[in-house]
Protein backbone atom coordinates (compact mmCIF):
# COMPACT_ATOMS: atom_id res chain seq x y z
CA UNK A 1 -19.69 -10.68 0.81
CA UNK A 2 -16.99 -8.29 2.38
CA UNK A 3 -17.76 -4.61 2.91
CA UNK A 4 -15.99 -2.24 0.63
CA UNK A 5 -12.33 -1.12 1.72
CA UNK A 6 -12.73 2.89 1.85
CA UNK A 7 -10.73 5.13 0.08
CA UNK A 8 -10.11 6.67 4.18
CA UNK A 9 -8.73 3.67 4.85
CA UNK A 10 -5.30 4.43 2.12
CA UNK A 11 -2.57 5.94 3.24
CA UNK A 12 -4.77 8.37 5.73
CA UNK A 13 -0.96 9.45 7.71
CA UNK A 14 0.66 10.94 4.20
CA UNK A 15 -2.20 12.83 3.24
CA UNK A 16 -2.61 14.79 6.09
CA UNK A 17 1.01 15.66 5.88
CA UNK A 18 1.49 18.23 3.70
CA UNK A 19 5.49 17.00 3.43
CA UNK A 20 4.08 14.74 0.77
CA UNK A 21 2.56 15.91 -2.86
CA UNK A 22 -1.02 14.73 -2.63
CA UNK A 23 -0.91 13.67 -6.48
CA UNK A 24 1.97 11.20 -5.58
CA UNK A 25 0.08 9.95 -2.26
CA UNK A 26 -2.47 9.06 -4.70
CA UNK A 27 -0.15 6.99 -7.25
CA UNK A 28 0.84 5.31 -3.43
CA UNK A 29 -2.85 4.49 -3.17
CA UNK A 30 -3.42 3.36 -6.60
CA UNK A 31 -0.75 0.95 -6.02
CA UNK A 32 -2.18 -0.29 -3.10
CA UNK A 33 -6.05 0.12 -4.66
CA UNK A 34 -4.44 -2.63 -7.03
CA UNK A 35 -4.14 -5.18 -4.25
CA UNK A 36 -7.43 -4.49 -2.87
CA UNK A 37 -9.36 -5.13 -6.70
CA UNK A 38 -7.35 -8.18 -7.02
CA UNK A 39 -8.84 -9.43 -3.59
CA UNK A 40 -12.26 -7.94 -4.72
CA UNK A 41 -11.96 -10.61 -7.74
CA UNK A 42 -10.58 -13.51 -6.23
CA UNK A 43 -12.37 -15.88 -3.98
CA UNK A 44 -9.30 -18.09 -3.25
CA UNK A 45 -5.40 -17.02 -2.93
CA UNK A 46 -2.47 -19.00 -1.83
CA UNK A 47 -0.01 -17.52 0.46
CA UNK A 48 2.89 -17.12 -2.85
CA UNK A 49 -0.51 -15.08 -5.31
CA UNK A 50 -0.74 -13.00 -1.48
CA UNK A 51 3.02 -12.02 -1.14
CA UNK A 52 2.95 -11.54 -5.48
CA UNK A 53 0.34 -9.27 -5.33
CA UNK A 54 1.80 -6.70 -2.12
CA UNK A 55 5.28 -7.22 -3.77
CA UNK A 56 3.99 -5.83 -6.91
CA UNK A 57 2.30 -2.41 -4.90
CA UNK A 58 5.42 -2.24 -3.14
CA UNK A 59 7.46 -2.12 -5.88
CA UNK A 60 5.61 0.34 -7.74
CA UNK A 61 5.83 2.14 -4.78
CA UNK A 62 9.57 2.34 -4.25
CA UNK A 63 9.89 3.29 -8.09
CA UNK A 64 8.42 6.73 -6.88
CA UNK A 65 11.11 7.82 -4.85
CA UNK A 66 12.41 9.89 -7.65
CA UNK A 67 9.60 11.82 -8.14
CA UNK A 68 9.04 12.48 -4.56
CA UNK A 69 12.55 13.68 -4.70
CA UNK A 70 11.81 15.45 -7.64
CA UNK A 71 9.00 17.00 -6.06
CA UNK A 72 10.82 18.21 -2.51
CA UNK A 73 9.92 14.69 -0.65
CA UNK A 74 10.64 11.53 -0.15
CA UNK A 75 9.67 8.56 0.86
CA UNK A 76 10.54 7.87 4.45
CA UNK A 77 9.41 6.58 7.99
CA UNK A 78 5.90 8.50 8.33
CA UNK A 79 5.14 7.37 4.60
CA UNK A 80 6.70 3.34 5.88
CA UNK A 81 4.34 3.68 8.68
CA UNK A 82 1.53 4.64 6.60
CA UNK A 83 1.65 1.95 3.87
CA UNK A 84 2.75 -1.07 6.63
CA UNK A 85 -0.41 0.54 8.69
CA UNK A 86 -2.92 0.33 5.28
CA UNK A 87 -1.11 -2.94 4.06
CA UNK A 88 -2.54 -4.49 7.53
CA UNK A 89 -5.97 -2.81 7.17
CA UNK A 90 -5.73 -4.92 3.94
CA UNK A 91 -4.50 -7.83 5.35
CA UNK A 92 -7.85 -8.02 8.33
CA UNK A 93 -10.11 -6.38 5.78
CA UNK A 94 -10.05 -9.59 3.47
CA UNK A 95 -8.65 -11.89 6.60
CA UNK A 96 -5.39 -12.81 4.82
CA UNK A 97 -3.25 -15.23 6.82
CA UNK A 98 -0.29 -13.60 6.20
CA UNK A 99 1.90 -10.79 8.46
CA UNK A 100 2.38 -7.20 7.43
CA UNK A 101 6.17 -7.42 7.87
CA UNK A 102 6.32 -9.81 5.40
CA UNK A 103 3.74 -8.34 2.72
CA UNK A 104 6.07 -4.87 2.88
CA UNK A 105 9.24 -6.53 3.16
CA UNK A 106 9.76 -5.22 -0.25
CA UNK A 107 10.01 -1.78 0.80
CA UNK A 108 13.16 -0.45 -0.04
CA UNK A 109 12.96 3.11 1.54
């Protein structure tokens, strides 16, 4: 059994930044909590159910850059860094053979 994937372990970079809303951080980590429950429930995934199931976070991700706009922010390199850096803490926690470039390559900020 794998240990549990802590909620520290989401996006830690954007919400110490006070440049980003914390309620949207958390729809970032509920996108990415998404991924980690589908891992949770699966005991076998091929690499295409891998990339389907970052590219689906991702996306939901990039269809918040309006309201981060909305809100004074946006979606840019610290927030990148912070979601490639907790997509690969995803990617060792369940030992996924699969690189973190290409699980974000989605990312269209």
């Amino acid at each position: 059994m794998r240990g549990k994937f802590y909620d520290q372990h989401y996006v830690p970079e954007m919400y110490r930044d006070s440049f980003y809303p914390g309620f949207l951080v958390d729809k970032v980590k509920s996108a990415l909590k998404k991924v980690v429950e589908y891992f949770n429930t699966c005991d076998y995934y091929d690499d295409e159910e891998i990339q389907d199931a970052f590219d689906a976070a991702i996306s939901e991700i990039n269809d918040l850059q309006r309201e981060f706009d909305m809100n004074g922010s946006e979606l840019e390199t610290v927030a990148r860094d912070s979601i490639h850096a907790t997509v690969g803490r995803i990617i060792e926690h369940f030992e996924l053979d699969k690189d973190v470039d290409d699980a974000t390559g989605q990312i269209a900020f």
